[in-house]
N, C-alpha and C. Protein backbone atom coordinates (compact mmCIF):
# COMPACT_ATOMS: atom_id res chain seq x y z
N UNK A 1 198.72 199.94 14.17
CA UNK A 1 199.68 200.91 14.66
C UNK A 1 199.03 201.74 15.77
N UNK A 2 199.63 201.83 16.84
CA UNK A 2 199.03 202.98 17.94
C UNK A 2 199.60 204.11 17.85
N UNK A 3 198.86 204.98 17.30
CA UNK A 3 199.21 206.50 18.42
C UNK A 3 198.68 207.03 18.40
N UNK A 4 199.02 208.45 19.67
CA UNK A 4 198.35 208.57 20.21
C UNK A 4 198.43 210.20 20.02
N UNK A 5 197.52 210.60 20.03
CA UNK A 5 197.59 212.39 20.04
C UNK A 5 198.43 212.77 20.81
N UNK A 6 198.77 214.20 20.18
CA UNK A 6 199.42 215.10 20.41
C UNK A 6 199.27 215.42 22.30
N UNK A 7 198.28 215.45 22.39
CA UNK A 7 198.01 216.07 23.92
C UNK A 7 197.98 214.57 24.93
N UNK A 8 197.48 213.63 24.53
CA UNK A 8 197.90 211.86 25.55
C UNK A 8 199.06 211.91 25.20
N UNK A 9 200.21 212.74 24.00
CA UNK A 9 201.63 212.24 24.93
C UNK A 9 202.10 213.07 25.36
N UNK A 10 201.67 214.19 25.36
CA UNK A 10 202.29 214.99 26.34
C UNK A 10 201.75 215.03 28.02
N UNK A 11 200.32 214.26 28.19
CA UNK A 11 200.05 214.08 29.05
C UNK A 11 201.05 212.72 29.25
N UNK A 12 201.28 212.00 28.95
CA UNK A 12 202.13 210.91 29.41
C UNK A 12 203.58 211.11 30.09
N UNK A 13 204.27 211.94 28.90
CA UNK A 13 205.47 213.03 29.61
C UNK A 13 205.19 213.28 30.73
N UNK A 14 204.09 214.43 30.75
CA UNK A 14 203.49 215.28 32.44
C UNK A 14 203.78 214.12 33.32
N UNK A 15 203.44 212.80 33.51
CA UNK A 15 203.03 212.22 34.02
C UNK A 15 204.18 211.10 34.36
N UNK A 16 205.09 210.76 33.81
CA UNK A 16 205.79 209.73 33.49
C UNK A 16 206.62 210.16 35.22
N UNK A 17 207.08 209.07 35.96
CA UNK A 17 208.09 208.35 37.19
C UNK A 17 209.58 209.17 36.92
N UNK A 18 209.43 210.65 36.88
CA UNK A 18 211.03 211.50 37.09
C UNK A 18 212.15 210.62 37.86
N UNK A 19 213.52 209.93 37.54
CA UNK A 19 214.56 209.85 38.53
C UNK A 19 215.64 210.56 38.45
N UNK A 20 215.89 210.75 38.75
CA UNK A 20 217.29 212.07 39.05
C UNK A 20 218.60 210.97 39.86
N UNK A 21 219.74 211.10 39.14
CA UNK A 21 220.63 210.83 40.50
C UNK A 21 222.05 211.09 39.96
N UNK A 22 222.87 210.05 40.52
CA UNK A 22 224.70 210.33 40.69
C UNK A 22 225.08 209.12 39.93
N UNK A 23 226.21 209.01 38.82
CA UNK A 23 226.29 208.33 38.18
C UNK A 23 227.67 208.67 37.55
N UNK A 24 228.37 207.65 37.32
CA UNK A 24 230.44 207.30 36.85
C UNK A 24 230.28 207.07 35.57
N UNK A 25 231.03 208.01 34.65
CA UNK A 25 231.65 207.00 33.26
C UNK A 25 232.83 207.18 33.99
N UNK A 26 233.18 205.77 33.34
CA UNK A 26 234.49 205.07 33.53
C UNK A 26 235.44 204.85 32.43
N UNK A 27 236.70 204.81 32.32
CA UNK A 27 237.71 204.49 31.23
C UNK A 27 238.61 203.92 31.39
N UNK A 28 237.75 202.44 30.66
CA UNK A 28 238.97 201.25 31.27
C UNK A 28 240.32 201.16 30.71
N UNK A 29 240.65 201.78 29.67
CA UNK A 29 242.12 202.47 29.10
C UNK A 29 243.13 202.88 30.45
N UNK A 30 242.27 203.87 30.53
CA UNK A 30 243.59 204.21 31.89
C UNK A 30 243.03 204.60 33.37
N UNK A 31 241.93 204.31 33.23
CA UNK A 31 241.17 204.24 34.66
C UNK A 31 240.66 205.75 35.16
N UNK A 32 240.18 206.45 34.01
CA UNK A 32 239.78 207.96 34.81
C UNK A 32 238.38 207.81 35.13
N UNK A 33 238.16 208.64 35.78
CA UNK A 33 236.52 208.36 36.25
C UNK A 33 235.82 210.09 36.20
N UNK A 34 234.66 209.97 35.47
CA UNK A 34 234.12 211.09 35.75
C UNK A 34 232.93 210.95 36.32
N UNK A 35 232.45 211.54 37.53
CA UNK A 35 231.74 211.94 38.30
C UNK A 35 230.63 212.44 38.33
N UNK A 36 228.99 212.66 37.93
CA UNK A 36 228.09 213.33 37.53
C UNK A 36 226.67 213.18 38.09
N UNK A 37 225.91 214.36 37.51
CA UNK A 37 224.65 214.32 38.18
C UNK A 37 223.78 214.75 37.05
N UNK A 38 222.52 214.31 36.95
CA UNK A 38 221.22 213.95 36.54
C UNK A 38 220.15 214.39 37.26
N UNK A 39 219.06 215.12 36.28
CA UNK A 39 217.99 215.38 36.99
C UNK A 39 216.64 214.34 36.04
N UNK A 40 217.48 213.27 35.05
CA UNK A 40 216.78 212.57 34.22
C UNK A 40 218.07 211.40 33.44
N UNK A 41 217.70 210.55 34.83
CA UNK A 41 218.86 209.43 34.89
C UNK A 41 218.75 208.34 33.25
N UNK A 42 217.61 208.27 32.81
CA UNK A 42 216.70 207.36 31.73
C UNK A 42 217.56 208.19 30.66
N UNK A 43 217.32 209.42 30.54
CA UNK A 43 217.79 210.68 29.49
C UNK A 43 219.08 210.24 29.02
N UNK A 44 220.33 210.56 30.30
CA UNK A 44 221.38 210.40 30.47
C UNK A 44 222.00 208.50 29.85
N UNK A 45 221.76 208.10 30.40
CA UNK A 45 221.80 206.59 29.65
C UNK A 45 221.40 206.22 28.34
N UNK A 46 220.38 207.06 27.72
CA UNK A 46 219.85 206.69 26.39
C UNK A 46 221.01 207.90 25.53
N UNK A 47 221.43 209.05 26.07
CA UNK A 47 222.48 209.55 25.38
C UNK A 47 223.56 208.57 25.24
N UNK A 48 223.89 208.23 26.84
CA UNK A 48 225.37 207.57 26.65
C UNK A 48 225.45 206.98 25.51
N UNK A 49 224.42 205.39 25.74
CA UNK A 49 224.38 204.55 24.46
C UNK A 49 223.94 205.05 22.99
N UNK A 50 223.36 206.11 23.02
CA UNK A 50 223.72 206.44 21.37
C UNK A 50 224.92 207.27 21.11
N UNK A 51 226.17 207.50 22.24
CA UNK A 51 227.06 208.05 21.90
C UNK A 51 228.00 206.65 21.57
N UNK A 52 227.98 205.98 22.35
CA UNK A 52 228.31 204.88 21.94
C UNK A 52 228.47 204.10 20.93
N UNK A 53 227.10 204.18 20.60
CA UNK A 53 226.43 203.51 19.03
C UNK A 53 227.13 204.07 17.79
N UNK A 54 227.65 205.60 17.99
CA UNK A 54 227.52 206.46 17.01
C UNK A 54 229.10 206.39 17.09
N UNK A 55 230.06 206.07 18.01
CA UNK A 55 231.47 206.69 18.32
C UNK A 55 231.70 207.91 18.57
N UNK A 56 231.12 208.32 19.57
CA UNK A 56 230.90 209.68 19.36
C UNK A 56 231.09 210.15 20.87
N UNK A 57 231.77 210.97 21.29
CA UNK A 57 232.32 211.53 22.76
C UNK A 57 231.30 211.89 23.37
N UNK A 58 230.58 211.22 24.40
CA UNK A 58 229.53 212.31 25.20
C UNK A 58 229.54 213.32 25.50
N UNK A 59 230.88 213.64 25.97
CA UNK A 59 231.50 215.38 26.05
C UNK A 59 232.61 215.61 25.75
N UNK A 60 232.87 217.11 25.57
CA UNK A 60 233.91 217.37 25.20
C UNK A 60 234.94 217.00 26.03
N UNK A 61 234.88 217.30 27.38
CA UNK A 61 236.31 216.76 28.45
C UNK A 61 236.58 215.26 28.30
N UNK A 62 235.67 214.30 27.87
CA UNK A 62 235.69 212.91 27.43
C UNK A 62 236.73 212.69 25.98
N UNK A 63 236.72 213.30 25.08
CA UNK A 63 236.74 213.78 24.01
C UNK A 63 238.77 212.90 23.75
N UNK A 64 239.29 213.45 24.24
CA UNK A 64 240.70 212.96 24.19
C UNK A 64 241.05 211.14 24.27
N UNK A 65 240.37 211.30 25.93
CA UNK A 65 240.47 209.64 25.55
C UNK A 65 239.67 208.48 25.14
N UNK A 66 238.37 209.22 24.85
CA UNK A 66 237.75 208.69 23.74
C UNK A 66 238.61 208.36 22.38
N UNK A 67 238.93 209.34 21.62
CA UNK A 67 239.89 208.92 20.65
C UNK A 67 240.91 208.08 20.96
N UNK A 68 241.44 208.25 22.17
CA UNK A 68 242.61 207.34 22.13
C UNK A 68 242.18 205.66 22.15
N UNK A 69 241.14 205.39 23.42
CA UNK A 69 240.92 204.40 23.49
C UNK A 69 239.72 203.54 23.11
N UNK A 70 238.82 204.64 22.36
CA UNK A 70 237.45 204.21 21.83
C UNK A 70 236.33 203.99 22.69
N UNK A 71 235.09 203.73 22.16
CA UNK A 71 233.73 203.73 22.31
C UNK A 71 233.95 202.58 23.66
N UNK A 72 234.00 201.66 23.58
CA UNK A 72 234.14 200.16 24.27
C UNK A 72 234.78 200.19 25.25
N UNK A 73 235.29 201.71 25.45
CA UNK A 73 236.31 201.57 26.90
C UNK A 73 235.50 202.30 27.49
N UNK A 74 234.40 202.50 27.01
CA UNK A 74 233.57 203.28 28.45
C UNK A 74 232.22 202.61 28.70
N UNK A 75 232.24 202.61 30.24
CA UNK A 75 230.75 202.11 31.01
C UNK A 75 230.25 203.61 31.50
N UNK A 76 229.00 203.02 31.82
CA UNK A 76 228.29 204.35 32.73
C UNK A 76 227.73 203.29 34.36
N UNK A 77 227.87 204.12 34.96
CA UNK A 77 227.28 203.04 36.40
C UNK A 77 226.38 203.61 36.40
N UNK A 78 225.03 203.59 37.59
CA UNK A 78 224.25 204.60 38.48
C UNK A 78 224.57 204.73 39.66
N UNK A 79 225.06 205.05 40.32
CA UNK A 79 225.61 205.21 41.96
C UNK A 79 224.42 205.23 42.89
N UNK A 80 223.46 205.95 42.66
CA UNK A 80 222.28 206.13 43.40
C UNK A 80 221.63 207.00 42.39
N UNK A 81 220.26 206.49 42.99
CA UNK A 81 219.08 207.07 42.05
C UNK A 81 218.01 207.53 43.21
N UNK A 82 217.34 208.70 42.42
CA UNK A 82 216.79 209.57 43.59
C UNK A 82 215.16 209.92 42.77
N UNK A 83 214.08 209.29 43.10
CA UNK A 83 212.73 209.62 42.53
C UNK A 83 212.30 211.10 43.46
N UNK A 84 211.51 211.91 41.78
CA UNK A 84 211.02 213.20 42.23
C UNK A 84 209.82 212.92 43.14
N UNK A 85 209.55 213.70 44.05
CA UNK A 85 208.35 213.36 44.52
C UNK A 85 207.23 214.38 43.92
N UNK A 86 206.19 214.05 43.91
CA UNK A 86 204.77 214.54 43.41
C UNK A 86 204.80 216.42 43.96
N UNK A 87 205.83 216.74 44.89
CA UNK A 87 205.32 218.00 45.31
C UNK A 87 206.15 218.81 45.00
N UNK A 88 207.31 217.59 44.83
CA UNK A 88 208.54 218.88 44.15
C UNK A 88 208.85 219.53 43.10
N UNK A 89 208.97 221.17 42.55
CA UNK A 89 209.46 221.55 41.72
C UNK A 89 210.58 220.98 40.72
N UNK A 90 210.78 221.36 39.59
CA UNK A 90 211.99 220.68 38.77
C UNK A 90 213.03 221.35 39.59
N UNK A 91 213.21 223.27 39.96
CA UNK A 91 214.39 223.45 40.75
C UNK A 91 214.46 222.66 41.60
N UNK A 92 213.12 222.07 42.86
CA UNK A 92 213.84 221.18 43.72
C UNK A 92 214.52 220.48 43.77
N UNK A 93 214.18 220.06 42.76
CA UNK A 93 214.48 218.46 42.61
C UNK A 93 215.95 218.53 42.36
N UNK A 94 216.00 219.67 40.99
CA UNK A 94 217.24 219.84 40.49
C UNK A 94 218.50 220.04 41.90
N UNK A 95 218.32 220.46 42.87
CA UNK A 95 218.26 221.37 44.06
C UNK A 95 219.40 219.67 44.88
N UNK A 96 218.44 218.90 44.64
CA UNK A 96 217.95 217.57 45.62
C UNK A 96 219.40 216.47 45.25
N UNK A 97 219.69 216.47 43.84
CA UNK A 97 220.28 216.26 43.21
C UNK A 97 221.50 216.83 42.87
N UNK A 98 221.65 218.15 43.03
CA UNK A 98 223.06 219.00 43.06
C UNK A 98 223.83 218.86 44.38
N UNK A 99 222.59 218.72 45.73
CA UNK A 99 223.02 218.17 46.83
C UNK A 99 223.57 216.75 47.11
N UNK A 100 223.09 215.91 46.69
CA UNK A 100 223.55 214.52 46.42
C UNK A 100 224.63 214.21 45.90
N UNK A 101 225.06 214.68 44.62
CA UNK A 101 226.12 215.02 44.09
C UNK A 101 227.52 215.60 44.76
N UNK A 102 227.15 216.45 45.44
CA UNK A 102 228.07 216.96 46.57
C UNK A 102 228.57 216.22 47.79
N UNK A 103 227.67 215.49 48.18
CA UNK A 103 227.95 214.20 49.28
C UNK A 103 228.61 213.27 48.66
N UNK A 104 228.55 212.53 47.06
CA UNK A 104 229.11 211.55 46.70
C UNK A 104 230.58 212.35 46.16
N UNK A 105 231.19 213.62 46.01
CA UNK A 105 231.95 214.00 45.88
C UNK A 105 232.85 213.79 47.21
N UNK A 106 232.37 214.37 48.35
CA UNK A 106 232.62 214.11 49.58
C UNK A 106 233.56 212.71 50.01
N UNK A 107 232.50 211.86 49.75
CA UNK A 107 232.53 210.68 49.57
C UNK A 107 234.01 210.00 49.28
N UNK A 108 234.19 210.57 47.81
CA UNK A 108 234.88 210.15 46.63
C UNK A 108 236.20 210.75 47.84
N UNK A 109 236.60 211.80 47.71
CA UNK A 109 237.31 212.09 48.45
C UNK A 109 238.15 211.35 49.84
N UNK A 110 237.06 211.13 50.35
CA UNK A 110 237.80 210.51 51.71
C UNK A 110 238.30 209.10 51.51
N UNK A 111 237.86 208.12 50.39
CA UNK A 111 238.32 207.04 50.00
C UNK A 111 239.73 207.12 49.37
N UNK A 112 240.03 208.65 48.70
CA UNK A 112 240.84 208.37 47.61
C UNK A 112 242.13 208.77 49.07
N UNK A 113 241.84 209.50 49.93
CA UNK A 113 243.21 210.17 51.22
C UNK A 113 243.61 208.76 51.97
């Protein structure tokens, strides 16, 4: 069995490849799309699928047509993914990512006119 102290995993944490980005659940029931941002894209995906696993609404605004149409009617995409760099703060980053978010809103917009 390996493990590893208390302080090699938190040095591993310290240390571990941050991605941050923009990312869709989808609901193939009736086609709504929600829109979102991540400052820990890995995080976000390992929730989804244990909300999944569990039947269980990732959020509350999800929450309605989850019940209606269940676990299986929802995907998650990644739209773009954005690595922290070595110099940036978590606000940056967070920062980097709230901005990104805002462009793919943008985005979203001019497709839907």
């Amino acid at each position: 069995m390996n493990t590893l102290s208390k302080k090699e995993r938190r040095k591993q944490y310290n240390t571990r490849q941050v991605i941050g980005g923009i990312y869709v659940i989808r609901c193939q029931g009736n086609g709504r799309t929600w829109l979102k941002s991540t400052s820990d894209l890995k995080g976000e995906q390992n929730r989804f699928q244990f909300a999944l696993s569990n039947n269980s609404s990732p959020t509350p605004a999800m929450l309605r047509e989850w019940n209606q149409y269940g676990a299986k009617s929802f995907s998650l995409q990644v739209l773009e993914a954005l690595e922290k760099k070595d110099t940036q703060t978590d606000r940056e980053f967070a920062d980097d990512v709230q901005a990104l978010l805002e462009l793919w809103k943008e985005k979203e917009q001019m497709e839907i006119q």
